[in-house]
PDB file of N, CA and C in Angstrom:
ATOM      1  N   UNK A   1      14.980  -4.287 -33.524  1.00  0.00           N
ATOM      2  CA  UNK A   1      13.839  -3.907 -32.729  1.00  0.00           C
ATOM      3  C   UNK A   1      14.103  -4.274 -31.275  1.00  0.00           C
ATOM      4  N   UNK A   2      14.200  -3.164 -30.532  1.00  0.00           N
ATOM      5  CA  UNK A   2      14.348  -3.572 -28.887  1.00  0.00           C
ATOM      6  C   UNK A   2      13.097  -4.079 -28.196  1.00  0.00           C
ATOM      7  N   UNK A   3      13.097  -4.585 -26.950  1.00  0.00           N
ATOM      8  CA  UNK A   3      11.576  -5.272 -26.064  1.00  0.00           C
ATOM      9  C   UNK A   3      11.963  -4.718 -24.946  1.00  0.00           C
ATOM     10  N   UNK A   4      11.319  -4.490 -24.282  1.00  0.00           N
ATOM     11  CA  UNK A   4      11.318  -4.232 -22.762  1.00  0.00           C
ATOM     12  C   UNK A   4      10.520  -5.423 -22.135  1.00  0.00           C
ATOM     13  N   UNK A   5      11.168  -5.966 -21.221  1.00  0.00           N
ATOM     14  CA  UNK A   5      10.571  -6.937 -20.486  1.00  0.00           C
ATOM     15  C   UNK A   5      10.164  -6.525 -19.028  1.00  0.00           C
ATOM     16  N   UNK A   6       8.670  -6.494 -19.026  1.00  0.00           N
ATOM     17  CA  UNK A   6       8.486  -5.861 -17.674  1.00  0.00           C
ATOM     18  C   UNK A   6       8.302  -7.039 -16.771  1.00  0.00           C
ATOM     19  N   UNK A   7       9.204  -7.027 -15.533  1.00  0.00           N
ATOM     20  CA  UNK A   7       8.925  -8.357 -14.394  1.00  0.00           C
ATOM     21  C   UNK A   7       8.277  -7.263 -13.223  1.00  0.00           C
ATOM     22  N   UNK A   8       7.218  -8.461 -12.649  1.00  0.00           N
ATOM     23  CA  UNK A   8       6.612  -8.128 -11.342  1.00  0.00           C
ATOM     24  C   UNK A   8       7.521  -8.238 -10.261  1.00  0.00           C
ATOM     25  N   UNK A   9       7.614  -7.550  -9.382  1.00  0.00           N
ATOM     26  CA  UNK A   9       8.425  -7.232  -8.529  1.00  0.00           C
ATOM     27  C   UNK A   9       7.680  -7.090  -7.186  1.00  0.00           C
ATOM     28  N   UNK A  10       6.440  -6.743  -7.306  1.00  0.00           N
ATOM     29  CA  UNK A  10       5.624  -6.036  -6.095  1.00  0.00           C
ATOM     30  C   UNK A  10       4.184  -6.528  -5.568  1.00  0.00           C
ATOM     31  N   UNK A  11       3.293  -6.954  -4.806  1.00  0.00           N
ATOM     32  CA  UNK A  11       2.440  -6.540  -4.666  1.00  0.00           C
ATOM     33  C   UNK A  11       1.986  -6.684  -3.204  1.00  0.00           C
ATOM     34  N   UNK A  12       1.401  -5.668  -2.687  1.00  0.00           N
ATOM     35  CA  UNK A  12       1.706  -5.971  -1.288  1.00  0.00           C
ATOM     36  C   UNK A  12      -0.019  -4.689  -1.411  1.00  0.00           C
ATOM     37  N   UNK A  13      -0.228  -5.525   0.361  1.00  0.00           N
ATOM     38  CA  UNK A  13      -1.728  -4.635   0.424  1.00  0.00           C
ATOM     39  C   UNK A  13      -1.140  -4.062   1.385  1.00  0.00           C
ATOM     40  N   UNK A  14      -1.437  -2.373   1.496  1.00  0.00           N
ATOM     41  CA  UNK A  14      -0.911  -1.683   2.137  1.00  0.00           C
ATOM     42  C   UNK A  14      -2.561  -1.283   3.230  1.00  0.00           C
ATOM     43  N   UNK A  15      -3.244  -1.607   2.973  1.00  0.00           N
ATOM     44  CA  UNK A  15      -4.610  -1.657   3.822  1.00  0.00           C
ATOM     45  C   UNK A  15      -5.476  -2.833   3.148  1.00  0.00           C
ATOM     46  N   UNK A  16      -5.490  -3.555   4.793  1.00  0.00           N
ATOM     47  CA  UNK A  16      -6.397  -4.982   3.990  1.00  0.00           C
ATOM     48  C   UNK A  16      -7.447  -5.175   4.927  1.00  0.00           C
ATOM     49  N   UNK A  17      -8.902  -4.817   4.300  1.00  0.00           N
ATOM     50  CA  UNK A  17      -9.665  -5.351   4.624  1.00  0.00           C
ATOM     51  C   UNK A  17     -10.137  -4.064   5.756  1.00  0.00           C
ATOM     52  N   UNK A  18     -10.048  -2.824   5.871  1.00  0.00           N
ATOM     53  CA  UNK A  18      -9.897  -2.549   7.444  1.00  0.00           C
ATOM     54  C   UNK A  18     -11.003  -1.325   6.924  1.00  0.00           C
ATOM     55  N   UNK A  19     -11.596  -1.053   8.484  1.00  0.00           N
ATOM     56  CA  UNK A  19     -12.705  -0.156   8.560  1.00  0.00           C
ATOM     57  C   UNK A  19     -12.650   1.514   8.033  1.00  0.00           C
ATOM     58  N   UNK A  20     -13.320   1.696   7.670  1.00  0.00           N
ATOM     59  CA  UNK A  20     -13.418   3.405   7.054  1.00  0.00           C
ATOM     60  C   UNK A  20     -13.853   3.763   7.978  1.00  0.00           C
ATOM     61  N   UNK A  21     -14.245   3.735   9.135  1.00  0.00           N
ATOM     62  CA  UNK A  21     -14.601   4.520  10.431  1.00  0.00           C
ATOM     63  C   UNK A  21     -13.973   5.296  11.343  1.00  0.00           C
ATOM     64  N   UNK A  22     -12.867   4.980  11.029  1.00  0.00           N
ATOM     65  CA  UNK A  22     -11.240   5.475  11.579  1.00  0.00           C
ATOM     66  C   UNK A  22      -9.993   6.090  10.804  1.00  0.00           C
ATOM     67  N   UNK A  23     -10.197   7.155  10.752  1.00  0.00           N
ATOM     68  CA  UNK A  23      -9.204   7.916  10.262  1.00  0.00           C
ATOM     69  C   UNK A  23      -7.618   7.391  10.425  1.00  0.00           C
ATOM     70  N   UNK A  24      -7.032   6.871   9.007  1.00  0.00           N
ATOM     71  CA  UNK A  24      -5.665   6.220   9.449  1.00  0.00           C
ATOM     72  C   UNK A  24      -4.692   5.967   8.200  1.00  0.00           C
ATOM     73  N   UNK A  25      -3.258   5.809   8.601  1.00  0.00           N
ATOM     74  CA  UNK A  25      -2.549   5.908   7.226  1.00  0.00           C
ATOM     75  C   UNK A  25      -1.906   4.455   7.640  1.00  0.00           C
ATOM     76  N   UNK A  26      -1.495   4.006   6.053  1.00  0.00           N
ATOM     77  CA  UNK A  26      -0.707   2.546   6.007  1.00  0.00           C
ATOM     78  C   UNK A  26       0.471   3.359   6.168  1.00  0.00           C
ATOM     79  N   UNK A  27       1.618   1.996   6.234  1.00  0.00           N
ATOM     80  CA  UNK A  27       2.837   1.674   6.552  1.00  0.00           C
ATOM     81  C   UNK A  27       3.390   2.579   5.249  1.00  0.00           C
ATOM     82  N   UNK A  28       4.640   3.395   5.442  1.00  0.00           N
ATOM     83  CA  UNK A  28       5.525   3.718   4.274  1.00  0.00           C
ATOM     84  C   UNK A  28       5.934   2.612   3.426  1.00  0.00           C
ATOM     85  N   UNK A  29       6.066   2.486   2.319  1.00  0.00           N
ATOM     86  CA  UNK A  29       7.014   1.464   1.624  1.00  0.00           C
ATOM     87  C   UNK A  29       7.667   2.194   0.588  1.00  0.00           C
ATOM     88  N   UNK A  30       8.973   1.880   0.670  1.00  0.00           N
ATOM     89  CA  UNK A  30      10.323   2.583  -0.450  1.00  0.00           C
ATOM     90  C   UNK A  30      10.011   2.036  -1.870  1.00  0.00           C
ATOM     91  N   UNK A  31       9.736   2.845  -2.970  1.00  0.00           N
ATOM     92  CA  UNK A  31       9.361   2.473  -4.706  1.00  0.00           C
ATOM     93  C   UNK A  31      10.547   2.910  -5.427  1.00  0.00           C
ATOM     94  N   UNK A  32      11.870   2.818  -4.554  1.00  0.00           N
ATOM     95  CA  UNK A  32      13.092   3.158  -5.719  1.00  0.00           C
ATOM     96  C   UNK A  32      13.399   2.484  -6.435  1.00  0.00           C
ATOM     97  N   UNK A  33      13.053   1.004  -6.332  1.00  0.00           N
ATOM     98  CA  UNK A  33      13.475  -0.365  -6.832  1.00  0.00           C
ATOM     99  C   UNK A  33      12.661  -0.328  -7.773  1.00  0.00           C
ATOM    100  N   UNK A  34      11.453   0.398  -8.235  1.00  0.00           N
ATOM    101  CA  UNK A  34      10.808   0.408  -9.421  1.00  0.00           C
ATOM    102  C   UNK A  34      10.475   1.338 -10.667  1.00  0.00           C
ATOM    103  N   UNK A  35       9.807   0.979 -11.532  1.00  0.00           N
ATOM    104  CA  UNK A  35      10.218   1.572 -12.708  1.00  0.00           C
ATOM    105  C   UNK A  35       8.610   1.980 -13.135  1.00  0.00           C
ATOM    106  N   UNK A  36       7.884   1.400 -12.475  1.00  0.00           N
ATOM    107  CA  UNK A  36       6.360   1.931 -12.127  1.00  0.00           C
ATOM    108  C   UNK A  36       5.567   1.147 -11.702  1.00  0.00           C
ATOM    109  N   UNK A  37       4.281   1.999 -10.859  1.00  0.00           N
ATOM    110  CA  UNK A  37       3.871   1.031 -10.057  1.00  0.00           C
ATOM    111  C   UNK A  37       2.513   1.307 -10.126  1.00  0.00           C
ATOM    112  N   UNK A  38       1.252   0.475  -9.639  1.00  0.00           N
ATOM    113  CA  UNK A  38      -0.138   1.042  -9.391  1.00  0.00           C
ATOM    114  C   UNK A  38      -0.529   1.112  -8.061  1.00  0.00           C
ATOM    115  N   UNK A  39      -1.733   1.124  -7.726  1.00  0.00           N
ATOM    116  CA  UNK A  39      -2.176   1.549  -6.789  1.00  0.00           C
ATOM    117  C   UNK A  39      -3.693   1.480  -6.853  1.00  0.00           C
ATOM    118  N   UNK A  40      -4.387   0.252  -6.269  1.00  0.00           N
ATOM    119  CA  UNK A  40      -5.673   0.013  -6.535  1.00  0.00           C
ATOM    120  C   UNK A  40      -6.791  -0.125  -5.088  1.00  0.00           C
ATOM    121  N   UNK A  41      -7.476   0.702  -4.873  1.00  0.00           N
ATOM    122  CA  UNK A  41      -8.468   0.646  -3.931  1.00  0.00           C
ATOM    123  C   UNK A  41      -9.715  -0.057  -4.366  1.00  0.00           C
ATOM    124  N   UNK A  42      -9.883  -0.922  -3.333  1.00  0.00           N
ATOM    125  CA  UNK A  42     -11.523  -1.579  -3.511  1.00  0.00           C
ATOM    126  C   UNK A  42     -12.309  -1.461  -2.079  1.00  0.00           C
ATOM    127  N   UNK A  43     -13.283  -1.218  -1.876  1.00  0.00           N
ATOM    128  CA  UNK A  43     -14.233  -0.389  -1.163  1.00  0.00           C
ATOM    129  C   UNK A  43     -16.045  -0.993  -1.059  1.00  0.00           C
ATOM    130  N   UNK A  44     -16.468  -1.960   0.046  1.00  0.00           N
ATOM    131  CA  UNK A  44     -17.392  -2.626   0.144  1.00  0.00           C
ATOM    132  C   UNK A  44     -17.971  -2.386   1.106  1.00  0.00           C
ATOM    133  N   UNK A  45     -19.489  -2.164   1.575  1.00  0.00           N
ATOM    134  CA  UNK A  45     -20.674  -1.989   2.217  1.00  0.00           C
ATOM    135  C   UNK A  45     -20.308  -0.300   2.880  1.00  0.00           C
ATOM    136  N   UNK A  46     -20.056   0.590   1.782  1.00  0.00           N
ATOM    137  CA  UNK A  46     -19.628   1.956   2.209  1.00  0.00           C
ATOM    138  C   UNK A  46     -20.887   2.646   2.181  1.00  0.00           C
ATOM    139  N   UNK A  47     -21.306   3.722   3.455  1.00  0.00           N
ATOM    140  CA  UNK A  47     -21.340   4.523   3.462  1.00  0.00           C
ATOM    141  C   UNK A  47     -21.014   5.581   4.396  1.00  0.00           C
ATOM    142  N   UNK A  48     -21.114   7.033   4.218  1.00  0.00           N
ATOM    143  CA  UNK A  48     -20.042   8.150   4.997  1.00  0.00           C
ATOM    144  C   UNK A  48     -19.872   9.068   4.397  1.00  0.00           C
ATOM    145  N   UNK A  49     -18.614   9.744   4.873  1.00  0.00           N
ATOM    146  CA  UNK A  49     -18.063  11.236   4.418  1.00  0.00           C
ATOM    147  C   UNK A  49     -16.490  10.219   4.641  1.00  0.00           C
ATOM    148  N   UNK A  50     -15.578   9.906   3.754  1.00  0.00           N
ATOM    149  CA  UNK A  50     -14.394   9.313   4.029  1.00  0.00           C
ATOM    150  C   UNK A  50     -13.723   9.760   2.310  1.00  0.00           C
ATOM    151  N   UNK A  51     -12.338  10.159   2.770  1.00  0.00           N
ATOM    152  CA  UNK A  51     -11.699  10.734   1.466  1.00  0.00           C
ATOM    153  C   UNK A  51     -10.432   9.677   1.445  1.00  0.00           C
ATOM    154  N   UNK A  52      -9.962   8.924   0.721  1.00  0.00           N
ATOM    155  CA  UNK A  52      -8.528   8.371   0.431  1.00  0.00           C
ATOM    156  C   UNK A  52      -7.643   8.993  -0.155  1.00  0.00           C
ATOM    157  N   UNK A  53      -6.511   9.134   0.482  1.00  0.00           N
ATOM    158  CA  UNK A  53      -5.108   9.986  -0.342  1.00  0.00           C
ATOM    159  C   UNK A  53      -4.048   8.947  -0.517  1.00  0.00           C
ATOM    160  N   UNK A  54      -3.392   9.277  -1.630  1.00  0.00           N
ATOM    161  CA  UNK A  54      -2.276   8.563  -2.008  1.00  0.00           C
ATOM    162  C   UNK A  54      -1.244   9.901  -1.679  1.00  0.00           C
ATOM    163  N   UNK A  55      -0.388   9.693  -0.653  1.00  0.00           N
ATOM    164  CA  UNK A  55       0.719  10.601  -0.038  1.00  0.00           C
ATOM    165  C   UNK A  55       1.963   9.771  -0.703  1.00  0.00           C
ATOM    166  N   UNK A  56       3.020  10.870  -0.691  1.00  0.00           N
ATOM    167  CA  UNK A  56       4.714  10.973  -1.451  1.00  0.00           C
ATOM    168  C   UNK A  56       5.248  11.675  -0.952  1.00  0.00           C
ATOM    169  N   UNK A  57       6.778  11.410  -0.689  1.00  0.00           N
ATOM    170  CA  UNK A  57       7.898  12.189   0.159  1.00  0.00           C
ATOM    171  C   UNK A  57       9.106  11.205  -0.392  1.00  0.00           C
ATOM    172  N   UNK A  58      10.020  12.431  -0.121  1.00  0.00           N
ATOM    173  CA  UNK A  58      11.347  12.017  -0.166  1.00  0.00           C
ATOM    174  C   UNK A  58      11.951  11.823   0.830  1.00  0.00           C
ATOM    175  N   UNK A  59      11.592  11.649   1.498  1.00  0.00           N
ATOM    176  CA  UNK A  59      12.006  11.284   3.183  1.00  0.00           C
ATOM    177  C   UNK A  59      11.930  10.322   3.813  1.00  0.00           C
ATOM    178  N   UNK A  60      10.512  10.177   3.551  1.00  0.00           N
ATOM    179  CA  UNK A  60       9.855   9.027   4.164  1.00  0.00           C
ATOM    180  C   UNK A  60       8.851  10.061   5.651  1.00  0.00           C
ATOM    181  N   UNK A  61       9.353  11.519   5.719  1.00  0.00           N
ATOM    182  CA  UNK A  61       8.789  11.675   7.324  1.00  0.00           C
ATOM    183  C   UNK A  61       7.888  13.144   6.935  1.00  0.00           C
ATOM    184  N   UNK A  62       8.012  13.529   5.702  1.00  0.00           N
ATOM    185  CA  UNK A  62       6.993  14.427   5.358  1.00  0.00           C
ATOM    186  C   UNK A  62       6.475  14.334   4.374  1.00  0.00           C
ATOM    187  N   UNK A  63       5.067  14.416   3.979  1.00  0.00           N
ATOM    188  CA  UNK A  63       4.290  14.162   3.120  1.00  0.00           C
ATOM    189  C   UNK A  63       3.100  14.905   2.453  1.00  0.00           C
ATOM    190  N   UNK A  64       2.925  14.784   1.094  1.00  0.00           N
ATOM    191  CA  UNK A  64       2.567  15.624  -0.049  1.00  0.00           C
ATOM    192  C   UNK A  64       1.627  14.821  -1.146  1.00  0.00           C
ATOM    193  N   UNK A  65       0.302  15.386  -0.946  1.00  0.00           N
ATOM    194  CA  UNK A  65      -0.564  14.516  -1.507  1.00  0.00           C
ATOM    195  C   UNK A  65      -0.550  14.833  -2.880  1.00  0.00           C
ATOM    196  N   UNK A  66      -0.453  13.266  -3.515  1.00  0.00           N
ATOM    197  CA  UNK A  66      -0.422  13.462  -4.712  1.00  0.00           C
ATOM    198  C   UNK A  66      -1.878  12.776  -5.461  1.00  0.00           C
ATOM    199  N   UNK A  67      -2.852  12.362  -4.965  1.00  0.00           N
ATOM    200  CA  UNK A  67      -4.285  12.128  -4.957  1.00  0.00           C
ATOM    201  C   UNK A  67      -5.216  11.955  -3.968  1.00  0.00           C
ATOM    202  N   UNK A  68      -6.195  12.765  -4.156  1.00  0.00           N
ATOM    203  CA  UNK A  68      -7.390  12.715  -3.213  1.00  0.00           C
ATOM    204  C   UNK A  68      -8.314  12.361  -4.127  1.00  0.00           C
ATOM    205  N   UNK A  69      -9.363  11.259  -2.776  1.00  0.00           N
ATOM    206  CA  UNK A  69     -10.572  10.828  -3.811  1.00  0.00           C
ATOM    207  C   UNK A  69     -11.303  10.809  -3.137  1.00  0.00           C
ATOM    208  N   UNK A  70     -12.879  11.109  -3.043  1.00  0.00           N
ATOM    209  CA  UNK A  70     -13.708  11.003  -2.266  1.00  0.00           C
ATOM    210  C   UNK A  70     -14.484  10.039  -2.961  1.00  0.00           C
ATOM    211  N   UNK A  71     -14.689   9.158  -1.535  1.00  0.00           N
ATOM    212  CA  UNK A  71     -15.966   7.512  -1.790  1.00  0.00           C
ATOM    213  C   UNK A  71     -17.367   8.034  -1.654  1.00  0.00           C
ATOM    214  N   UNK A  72     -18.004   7.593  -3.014  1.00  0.00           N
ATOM    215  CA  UNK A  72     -19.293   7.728  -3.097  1.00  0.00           C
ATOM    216  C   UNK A  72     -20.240   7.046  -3.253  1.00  0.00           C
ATOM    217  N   UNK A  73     -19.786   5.817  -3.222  1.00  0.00           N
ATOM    218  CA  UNK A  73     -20.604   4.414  -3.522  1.00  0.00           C
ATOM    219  C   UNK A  73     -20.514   3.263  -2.596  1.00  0.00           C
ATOM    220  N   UNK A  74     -21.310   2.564  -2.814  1.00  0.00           N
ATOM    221  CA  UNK A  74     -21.247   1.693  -1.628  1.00  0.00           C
ATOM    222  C   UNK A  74     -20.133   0.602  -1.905  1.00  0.00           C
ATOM    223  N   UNK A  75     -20.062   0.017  -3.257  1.00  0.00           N
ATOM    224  CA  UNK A  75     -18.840  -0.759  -3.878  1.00  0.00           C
ATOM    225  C   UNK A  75     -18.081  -0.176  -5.094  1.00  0.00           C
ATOM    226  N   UNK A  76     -16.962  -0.422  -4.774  1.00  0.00           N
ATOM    227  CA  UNK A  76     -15.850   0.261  -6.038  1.00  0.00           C
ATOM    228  C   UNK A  76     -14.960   0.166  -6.181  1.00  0.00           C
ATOM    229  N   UNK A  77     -14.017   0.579  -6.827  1.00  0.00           N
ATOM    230  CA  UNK A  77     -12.575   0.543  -6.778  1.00  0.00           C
ATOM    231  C   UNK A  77     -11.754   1.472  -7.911  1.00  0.00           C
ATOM    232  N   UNK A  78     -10.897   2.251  -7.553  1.00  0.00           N
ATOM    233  CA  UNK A  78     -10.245   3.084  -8.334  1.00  0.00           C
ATOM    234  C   UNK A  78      -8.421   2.398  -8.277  1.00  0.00           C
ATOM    235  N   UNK A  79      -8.216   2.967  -9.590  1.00  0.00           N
ATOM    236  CA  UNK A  79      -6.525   2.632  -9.414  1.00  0.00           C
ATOM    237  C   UNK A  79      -5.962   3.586 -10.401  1.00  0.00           C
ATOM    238  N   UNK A  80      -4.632   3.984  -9.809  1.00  0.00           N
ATOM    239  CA  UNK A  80      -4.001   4.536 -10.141  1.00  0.00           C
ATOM    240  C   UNK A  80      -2.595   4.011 -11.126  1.00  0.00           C
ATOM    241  N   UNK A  81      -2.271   4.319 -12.102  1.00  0.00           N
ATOM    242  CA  UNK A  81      -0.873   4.133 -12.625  1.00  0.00           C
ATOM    243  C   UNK A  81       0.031   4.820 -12.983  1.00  0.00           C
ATOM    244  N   UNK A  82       1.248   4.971 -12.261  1.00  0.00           N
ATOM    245  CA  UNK A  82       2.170   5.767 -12.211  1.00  0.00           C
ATOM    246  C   UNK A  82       3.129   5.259 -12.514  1.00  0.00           C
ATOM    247  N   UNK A  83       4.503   6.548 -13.921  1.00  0.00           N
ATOM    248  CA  UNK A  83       5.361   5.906 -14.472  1.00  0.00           C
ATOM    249  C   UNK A  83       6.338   6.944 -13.784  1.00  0.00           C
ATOM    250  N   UNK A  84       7.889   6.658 -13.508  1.00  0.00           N
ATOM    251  CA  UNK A  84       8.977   7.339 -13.514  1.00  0.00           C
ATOM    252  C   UNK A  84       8.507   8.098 -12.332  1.00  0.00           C
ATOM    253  N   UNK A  85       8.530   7.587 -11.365  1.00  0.00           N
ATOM    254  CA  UNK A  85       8.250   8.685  -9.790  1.00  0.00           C
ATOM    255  C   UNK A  85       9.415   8.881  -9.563  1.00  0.00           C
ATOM    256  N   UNK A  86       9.424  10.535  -9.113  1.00  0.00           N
ATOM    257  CA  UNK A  86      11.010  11.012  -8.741  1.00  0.00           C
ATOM    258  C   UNK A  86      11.060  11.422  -7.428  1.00  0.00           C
ATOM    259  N   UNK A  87       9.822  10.682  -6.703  1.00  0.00           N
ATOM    260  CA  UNK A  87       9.866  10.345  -4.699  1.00  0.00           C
ATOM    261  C   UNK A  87      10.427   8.637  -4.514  1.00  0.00           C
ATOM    262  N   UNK A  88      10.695   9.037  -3.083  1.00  0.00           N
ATOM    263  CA  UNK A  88      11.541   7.304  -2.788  1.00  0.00           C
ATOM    264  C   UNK A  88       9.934   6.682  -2.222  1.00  0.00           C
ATOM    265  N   UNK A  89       9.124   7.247  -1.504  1.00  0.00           N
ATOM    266  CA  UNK A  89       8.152   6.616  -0.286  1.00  0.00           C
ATOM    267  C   UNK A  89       6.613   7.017  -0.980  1.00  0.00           C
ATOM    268  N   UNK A  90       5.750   6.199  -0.452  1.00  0.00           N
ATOM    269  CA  UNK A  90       4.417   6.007  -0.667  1.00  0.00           C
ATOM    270  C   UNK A  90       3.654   5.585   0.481  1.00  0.00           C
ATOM    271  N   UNK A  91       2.918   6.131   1.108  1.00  0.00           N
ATOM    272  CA  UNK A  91       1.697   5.878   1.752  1.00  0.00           C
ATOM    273  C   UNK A  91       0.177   5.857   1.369  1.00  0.00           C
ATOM    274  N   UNK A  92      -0.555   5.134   2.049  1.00  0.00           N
ATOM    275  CA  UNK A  92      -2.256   5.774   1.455  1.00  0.00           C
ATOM    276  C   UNK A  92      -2.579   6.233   2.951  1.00  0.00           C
ATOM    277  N   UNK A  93      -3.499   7.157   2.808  1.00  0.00           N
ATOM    278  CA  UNK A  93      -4.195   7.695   4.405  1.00  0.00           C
ATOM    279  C   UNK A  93      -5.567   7.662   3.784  1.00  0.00           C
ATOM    280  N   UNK A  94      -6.273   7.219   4.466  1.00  0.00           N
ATOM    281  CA  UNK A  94      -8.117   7.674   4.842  1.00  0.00           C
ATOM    282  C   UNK A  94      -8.592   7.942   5.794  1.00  0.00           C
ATOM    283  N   UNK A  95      -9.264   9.279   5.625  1.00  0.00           N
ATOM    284  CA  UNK A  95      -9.680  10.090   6.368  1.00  0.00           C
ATOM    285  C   UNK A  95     -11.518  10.029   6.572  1.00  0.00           C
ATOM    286  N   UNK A  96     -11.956   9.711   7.370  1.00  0.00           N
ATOM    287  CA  UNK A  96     -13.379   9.806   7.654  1.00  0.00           C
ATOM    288  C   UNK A  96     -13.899  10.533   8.848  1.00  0.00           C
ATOM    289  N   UNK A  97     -15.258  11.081   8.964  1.00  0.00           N
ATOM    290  CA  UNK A  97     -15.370  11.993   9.549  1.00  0.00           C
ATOM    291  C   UNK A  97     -16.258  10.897  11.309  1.00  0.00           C
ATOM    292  N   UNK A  98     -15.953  10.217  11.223  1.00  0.00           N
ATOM    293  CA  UNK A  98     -16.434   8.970  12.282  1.00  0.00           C
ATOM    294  C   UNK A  98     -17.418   8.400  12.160  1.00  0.00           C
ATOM    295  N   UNK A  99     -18.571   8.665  11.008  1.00  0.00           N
ATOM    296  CA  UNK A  99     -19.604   8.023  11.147  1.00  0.00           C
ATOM    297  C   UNK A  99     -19.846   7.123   9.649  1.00  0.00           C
ATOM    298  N   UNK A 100     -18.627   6.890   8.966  1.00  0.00           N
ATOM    299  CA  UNK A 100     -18.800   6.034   7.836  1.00  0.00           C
ATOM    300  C   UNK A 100     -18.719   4.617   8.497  1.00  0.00           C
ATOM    301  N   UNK A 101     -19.130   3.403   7.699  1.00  0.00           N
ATOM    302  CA  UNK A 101     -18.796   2.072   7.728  1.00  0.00           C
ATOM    303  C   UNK A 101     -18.624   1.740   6.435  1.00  0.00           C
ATOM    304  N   UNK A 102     -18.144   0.574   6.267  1.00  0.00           N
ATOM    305  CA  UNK A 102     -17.509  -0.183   5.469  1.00  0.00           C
ATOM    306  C   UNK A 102     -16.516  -0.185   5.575  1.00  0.00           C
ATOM    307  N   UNK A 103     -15.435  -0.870   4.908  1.00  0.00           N
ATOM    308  CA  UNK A 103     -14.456  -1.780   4.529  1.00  0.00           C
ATOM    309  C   UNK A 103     -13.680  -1.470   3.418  1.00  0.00           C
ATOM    310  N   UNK A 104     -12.187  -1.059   3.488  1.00  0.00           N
ATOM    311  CA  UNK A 104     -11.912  -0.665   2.061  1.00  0.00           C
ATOM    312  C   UNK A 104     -10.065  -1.545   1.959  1.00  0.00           C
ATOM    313  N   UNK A 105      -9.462  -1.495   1.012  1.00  0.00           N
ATOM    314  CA  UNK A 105      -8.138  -2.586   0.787  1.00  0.00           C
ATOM    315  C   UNK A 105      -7.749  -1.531  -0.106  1.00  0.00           C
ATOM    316  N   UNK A 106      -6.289  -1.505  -0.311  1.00  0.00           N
ATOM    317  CA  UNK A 106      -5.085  -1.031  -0.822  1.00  0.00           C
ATOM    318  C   UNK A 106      -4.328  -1.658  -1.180  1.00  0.00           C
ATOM    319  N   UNK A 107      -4.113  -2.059  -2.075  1.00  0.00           N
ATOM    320  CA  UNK A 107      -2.869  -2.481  -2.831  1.00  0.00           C
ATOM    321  C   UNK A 107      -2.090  -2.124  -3.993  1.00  0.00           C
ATOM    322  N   UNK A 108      -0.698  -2.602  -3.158  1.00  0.00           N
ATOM    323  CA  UNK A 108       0.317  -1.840  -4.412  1.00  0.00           C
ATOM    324  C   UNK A 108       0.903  -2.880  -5.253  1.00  0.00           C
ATOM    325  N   UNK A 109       0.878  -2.376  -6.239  1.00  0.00           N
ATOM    326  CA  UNK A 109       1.484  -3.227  -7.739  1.00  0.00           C
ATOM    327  C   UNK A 109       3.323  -2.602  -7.970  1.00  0.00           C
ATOM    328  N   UNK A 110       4.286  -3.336  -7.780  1.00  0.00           N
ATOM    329  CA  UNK A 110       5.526  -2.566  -8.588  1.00  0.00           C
ATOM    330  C   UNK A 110       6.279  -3.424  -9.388  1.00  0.00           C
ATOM    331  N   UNK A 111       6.413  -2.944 -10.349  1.00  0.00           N
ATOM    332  CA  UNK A 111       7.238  -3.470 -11.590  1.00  0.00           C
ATOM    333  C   UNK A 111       8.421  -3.025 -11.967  1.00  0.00           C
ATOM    334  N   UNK A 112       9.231  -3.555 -12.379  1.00  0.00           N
ATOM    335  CA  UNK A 112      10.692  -2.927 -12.939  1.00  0.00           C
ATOM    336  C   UNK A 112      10.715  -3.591 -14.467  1.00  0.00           C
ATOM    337  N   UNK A 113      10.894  -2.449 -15.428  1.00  0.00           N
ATOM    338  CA  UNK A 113      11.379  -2.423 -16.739  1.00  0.00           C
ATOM    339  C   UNK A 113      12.969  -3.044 -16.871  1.00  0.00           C
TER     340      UNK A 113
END
């Protein structure tokens, strides 16, 4: 009987703590080193018109949304889990139309099998 031993490798906030009032994307970070990873938004004293995307490229310099979510609550959090990505780069962008507030965080989870 084989095991797979999954070690943590990752977790880094790619948006911490920062305003939904301003349309803006985090830092690229390279996910070749992993074997899958998540991706968890949490989202406090919201309200607005503000959409979060989880963007992918093989480049790193052009980008291809691979989730859109629109915030509808004032507190929340969604996450994503993704196995075997066949992009090197990951960004999140949120987009608001200028008159949301609140506060929302990003963080990435990566693991190697």
């Amino acid at each position: 009987m084989s095991t797979s031993l999954i070690v943590h490798q990752l977790n880094k906030k790619l948006l911490d703590n920062v305003s939904v009032a301003v349309s803006q994307s985090s830092e690229a970070v390279n996910i070749n080193s992993y074997s899958l990873y998540a991706m968890q938004y949490d989202w406090v004293g919201y309200a607005g018109t503000t959409i979060i995307r989880l963007e992918i490229s093989c480049n790193g310099t052009s980008w291809v949304e691979l989730d859109k979510y629109n915030i509808l609550t004032a507190n929340d959090s969604r996450m994503l889990n993704i196995e075997k990505a066949g992009y090197a780069w990951i960004r999140v962008r949120v987009e608001d139309d200028g008159l949301g507030v609140g506060t929302i965080t990003a963080t990435l989870n990566g693991k190697v099998l």
